[in-house]
Protein backbone atom coordinates (compact mmCIF):
# COMPACT_ATOMS: atom_id res chain seq x y z
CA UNK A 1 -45.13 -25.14 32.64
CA UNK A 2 -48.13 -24.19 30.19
CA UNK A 3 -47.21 -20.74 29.39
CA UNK A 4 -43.96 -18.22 29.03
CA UNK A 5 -44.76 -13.99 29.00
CA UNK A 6 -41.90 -12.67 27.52
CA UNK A 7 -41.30 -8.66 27.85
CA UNK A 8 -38.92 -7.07 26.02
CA UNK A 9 -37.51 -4.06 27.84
CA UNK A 10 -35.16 -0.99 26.85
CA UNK A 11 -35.71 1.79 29.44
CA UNK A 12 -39.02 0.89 29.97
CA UNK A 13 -39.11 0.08 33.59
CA UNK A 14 -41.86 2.16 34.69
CA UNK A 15 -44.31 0.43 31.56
CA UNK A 16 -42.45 -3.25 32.90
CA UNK A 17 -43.58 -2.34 36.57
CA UNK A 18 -47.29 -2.29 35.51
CA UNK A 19 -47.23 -4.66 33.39
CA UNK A 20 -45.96 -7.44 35.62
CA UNK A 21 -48.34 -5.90 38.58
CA UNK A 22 -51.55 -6.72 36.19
CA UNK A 23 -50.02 -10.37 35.00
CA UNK A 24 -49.04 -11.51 39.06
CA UNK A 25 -52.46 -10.13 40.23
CA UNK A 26 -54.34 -11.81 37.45
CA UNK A 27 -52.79 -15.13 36.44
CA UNK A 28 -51.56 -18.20 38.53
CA UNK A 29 -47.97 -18.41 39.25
CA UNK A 30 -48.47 -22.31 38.84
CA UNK A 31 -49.16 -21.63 35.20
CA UNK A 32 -46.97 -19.61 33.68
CA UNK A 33 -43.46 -17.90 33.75
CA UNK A 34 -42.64 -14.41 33.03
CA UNK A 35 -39.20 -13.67 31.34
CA UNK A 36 -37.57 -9.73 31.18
CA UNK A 37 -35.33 -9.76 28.23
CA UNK A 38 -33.25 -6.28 29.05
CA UNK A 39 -31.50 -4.98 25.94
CA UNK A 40 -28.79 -3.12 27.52
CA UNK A 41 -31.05 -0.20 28.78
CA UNK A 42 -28.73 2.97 29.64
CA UNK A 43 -31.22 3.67 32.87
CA UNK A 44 -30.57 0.46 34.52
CA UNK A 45 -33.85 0.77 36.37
CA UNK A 46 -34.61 -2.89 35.33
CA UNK A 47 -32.00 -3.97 38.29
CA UNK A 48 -34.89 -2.54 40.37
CA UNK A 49 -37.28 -4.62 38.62
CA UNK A 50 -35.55 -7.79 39.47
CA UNK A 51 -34.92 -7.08 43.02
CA UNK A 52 -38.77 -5.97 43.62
CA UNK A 53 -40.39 -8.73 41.06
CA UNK A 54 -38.31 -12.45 42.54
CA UNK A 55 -41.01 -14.70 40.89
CA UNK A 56 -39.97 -12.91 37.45
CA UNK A 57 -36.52 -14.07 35.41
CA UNK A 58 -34.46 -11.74 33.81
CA UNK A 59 -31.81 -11.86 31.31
CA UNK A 60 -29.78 -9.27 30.82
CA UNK A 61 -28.15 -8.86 27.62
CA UNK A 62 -25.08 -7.00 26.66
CA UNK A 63 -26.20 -5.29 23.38
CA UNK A 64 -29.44 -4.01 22.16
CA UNK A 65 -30.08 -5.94 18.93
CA UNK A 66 -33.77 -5.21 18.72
CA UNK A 67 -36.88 -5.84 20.00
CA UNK A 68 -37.18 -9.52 17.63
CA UNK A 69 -33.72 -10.28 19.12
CA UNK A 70 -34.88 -9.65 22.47
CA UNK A 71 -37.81 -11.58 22.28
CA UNK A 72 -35.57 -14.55 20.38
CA UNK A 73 -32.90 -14.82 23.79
CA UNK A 74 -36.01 -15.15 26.56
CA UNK A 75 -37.77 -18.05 24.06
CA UNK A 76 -34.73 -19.59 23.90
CA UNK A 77 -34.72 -20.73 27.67
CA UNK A 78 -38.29 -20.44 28.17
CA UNK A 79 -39.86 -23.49 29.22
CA UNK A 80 -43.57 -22.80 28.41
CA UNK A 81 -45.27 -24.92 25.75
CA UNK A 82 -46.57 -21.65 24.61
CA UNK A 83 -45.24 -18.20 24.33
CA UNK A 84 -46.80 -14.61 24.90
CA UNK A 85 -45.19 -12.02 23.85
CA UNK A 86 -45.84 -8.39 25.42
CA UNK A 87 -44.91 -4.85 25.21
CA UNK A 88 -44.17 -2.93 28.27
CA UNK A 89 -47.15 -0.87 27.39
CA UNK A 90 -49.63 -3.59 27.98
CA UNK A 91 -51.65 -4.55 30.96
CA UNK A 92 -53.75 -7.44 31.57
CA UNK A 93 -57.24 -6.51 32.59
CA UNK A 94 -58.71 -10.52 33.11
CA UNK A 95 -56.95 -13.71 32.57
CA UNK A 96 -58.89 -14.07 29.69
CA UNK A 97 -55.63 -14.91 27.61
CA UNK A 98 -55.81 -18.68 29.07
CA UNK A 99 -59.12 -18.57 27.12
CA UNK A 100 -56.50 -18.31 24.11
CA UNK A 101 -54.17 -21.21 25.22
CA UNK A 102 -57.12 -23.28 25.40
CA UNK A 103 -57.73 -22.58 21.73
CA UNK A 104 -54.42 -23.00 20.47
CA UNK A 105 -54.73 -26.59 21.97
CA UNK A 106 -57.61 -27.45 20.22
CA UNK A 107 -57.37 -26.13 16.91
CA UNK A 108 -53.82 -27.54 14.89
CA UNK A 109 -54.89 -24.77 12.52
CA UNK A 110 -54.45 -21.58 14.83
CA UNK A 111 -51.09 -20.66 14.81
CA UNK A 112 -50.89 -16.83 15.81
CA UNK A 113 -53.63 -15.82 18.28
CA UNK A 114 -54.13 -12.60 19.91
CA UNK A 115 -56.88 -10.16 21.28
CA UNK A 116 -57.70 -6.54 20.69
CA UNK A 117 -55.61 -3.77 22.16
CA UNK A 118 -57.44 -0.93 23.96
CA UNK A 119 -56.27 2.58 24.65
CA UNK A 120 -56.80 3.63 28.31
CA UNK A 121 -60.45 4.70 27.66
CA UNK A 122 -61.27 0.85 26.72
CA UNK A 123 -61.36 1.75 22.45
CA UNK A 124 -59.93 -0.33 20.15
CA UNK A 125 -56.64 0.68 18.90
CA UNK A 126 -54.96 -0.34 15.10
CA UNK A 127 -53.30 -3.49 15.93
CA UNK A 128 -53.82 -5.69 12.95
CA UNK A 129 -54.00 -6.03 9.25
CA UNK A 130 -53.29 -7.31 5.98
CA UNK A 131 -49.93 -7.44 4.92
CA UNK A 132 -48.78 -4.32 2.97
CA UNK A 133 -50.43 -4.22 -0.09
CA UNK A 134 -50.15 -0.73 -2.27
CA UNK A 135 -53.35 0.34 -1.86
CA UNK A 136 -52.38 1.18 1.90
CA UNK A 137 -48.92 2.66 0.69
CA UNK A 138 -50.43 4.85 -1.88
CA UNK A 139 -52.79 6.25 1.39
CA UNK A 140 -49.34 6.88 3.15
CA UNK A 141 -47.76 8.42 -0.04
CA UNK A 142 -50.46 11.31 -0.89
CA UNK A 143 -51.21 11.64 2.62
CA UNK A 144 -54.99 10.81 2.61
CA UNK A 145 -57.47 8.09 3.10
CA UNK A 146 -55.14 6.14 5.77
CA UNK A 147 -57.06 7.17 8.61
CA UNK A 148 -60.72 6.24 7.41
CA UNK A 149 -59.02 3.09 6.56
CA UNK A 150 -57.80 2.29 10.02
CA UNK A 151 -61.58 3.14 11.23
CA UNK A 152 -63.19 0.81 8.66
CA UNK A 153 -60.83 -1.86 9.94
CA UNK A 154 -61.86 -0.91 14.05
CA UNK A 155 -65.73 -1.18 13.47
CA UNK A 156 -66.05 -4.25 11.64
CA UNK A 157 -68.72 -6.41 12.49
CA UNK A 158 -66.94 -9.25 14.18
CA UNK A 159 -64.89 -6.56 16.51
CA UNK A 160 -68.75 -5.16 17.47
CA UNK A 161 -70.31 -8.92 17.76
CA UNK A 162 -67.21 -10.45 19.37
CA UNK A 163 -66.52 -13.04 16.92
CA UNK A 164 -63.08 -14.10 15.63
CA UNK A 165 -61.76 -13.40 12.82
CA UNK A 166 -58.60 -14.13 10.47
CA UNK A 167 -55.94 -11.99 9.95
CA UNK A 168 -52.81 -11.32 8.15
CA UNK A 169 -50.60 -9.76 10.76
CA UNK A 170 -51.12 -8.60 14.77
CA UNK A 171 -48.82 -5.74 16.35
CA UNK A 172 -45.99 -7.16 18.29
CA UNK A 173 -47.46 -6.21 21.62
CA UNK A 174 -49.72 -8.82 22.03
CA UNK A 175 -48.73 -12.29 19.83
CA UNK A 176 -49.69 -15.82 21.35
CA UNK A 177 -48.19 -19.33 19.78
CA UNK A 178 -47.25 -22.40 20.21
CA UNK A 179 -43.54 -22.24 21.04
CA UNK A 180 -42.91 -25.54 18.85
CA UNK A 181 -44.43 -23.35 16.00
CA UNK A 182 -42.34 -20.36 16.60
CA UNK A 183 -38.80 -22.51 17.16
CA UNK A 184 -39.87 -24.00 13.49
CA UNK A 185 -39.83 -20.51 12.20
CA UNK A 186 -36.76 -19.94 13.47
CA UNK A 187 -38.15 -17.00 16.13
CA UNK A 188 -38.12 -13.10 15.12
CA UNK A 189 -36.16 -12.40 11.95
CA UNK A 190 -32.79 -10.61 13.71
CA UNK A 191 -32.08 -8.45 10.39
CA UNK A 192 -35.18 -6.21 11.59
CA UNK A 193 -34.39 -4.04 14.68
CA UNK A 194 -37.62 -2.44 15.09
CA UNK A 195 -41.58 -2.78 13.31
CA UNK A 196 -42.03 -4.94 10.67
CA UNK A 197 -40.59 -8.03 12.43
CA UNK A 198 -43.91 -8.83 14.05
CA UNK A 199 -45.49 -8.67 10.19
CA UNK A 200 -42.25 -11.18 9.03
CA UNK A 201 -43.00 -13.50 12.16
CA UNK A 202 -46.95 -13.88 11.21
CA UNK A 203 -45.94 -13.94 7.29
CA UNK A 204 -43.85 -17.11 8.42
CA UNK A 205 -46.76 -18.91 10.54
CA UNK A 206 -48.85 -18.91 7.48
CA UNK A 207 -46.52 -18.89 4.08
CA UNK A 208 -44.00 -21.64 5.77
CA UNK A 209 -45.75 -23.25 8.39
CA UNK A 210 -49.56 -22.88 6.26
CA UNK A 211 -51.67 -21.82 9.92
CA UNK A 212 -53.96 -19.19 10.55
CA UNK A 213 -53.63 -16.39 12.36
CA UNK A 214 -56.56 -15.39 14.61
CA UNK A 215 -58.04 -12.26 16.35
CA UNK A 216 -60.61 -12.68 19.18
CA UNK A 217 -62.00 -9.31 19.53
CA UNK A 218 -63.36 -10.13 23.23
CA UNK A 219 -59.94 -10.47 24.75
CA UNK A 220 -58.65 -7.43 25.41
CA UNK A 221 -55.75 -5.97 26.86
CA UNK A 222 -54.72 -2.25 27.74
CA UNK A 223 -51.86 -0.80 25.64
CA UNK A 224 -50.39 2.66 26.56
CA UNK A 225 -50.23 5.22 23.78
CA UNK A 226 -46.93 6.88 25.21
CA UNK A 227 -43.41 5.94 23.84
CA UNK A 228 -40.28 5.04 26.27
CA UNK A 229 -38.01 6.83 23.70
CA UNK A 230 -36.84 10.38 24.44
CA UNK A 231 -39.07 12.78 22.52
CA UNK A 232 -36.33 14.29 20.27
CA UNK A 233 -35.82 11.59 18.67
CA UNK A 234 -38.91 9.81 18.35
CA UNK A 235 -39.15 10.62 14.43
CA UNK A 236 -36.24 9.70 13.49
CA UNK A 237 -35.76 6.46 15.05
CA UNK A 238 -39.23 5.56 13.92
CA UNK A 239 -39.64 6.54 10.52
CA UNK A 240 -36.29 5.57 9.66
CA UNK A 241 -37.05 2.22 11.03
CA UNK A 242 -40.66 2.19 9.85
CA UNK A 243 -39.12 2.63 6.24
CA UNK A 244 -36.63 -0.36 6.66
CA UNK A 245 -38.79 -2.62 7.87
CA UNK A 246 -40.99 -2.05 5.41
CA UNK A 247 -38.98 -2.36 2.61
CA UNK A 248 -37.25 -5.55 4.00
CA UNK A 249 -40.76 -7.04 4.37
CA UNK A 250 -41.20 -6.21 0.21
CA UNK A 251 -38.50 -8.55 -0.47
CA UNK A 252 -40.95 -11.29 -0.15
CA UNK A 253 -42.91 -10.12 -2.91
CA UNK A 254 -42.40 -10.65 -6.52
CA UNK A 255 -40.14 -8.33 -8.79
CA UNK A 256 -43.00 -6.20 -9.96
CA UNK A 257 -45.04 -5.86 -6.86
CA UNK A 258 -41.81 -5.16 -4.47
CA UNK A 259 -40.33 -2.47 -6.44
CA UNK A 260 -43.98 -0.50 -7.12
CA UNK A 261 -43.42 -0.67 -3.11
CA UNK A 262 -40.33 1.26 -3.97
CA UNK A 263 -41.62 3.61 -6.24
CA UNK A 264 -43.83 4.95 -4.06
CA UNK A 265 -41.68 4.49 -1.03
CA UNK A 266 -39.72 7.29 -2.93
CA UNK A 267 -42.52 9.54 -3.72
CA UNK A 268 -43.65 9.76 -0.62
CA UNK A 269 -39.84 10.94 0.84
CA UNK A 270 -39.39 13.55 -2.37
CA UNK A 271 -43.20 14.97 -1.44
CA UNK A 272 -41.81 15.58 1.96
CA UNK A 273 -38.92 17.99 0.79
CA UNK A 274 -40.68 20.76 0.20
CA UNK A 275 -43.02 20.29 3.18
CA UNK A 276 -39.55 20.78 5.24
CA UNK A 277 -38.12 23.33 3.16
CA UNK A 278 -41.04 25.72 4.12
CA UNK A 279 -42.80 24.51 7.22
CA UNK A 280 -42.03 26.74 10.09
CA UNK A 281 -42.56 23.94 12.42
CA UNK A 282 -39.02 21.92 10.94
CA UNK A 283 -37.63 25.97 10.77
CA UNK A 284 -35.16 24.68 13.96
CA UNK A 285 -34.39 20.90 13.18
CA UNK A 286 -34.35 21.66 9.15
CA UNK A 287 -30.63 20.31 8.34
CA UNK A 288 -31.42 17.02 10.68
CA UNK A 289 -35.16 16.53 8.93
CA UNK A 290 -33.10 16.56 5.61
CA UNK A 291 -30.64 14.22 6.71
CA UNK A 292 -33.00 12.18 8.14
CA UNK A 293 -35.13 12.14 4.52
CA UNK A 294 -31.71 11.33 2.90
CA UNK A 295 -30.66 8.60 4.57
CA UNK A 296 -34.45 6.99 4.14
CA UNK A 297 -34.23 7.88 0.72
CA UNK A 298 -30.95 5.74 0.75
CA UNK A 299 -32.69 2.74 1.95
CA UNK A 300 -34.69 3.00 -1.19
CA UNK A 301 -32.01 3.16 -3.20
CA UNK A 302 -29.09 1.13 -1.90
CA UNK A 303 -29.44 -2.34 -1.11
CA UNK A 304 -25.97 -2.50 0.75
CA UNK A 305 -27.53 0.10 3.25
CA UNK A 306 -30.70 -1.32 3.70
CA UNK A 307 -28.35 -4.41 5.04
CA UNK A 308 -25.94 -2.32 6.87
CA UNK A 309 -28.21 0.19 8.75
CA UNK A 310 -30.16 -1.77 11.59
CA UNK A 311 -28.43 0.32 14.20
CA UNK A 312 -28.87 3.67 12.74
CA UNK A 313 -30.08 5.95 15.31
CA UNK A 314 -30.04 3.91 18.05
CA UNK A 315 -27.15 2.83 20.66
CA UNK A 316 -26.56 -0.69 21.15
């Protein structure tokens, strides 16, 4: 077995349906495997999944411990030398992601690889970076300068020429390795539930293991724009975990450089108070926005709840 896809889903089944249409249309059954890690999805549609997709394997787990978690129980009994990770979002549109295994073989250096993601019109979407430095959290902080950022990093020259490139960290929809490599690294850190882990994971290939990590701007695959999670409660789930992650990431930085991260971390909550206060558009959630600001504040400020709060907002 060359290669293992492994699909992380929670209530997803729709996005997992497409998905494993564009990988059993495009890609040889002789070459890979294709492993459903279900994190305890309330829907249950995945049962449907496994009755109409046979060639696929699913494991069903009994608690959702996040999507790094997820990924961690399919690698554990794949069997591929390598491992693809993919989001439920994403469809294959060629098989050029063998192109990638080949690479990995040949180069001892590569030890992340992925492609771009495209929206459904064919664009580039933001799906890598450098790690978080505070020039990008100051953009985040006064609210400015983060998108013209994101477009700088989307037109390139090596995205328009189709030459790869290095990079610091890919999105977690679309991450190719050696599975040897990611075993050494001991998989997805499980203290993340979601973002950030994907960041840790490529942090690890290069600080620990001292590879590169790689984007080839000519393999692309299609990522959907549209969330799984119920709509009211999109934001909080996401910022609340967008805030944790980052902050957990920080810790690998020095004294100085990790708690600017905090500083600023806490600006940017106390700027959003007033925006709350008097915004008409928060006039009917107000008292759950300013819980949801306190307990992200919290993170900031308590260590013991930055430990203890994986599972906030979400049902395991």
């Amino acid at each position: 077995m060359v290669l293992s896809i492994i699909i992380v889903n929670y209530n997803t089944a729709e996005y997992v349906r497409g998905c494993l249409r564009s990988i059993f249309k495009l890609l040889d059954l002789n070459d890979i495997e294709v492993l459903i890690a279900d994190n305890n999805s309330p829907d249950r549609e995945v049962e449907e999944l496994a009755i109409e997709f046979p060639e696929a394997k699913f494991i069903f787990n009994s608690r959702n411990e996040g999507f790094g978690s997820g990924c961690n129980s399919a690698a554990e009994i794949s069997k591929g030398e390598y491992v693809l990770f993919l989001n439920p979002g994403t469809k294959l549109l060629d098989n050029s992601i063998l192109n990638l295994v080949e690479i990995l073989k040949a180069d001892d250096e590569a030890g992340i690889v992925s492609g771009l993601l495209v929206n459904e019109n064919g664009e580039p979407i933001y799906c890598f970076n450098e790690f978080p430095d505070l020039k990008w959290e100051f953009y985040q902080t006064i609210g400015t300068g983060y998108e013209r950022a994101i477009e700088d990093l989307l037109n390139r020259d090596e995205i328009r020429n189709g030459r790869k490139f290095e990079v610091d960290w890919f999105h977690g929809a679309f991450l190719l390795m050696r599975k040897s490599d990611f075993q050494r690294v001991g998989g997805f850190d499980g203290k993340y539930f979601m973002y950030y882990e994907d960041v840790e994971l490529c942090h690890d290939f290069k600080e620990i293991l001292g590879l590169k990590n790689y984007c080839f701007p000519n393999v692309r695959i299609s990522h959907s724009t549209q969330s799984s999670l119920k709509s009211e409660s999109i934001d909080n789930i996401r910022n609340f975990h967008m805030h944790r992650g980052k902050i957990l990431f920080t810790e690998n930085y020095g004294f100085v450089y990790r708690n600017s991260f905090r500083l600023l971390g806490i600006a940017n909550i106390l700027l959003r108070i007033p925006i709350v206060m008097f915004w008409k558009k928060y006039s009917k959630h107000r008292k759950e926005k300013f819980r949801q600001l306190n307990n992200i504040l919290r993170l900031y400020l308590s260590k013991d709840y930055l430990r203890s709060s994986k599972f906030e907002y979400i049902k395991v």
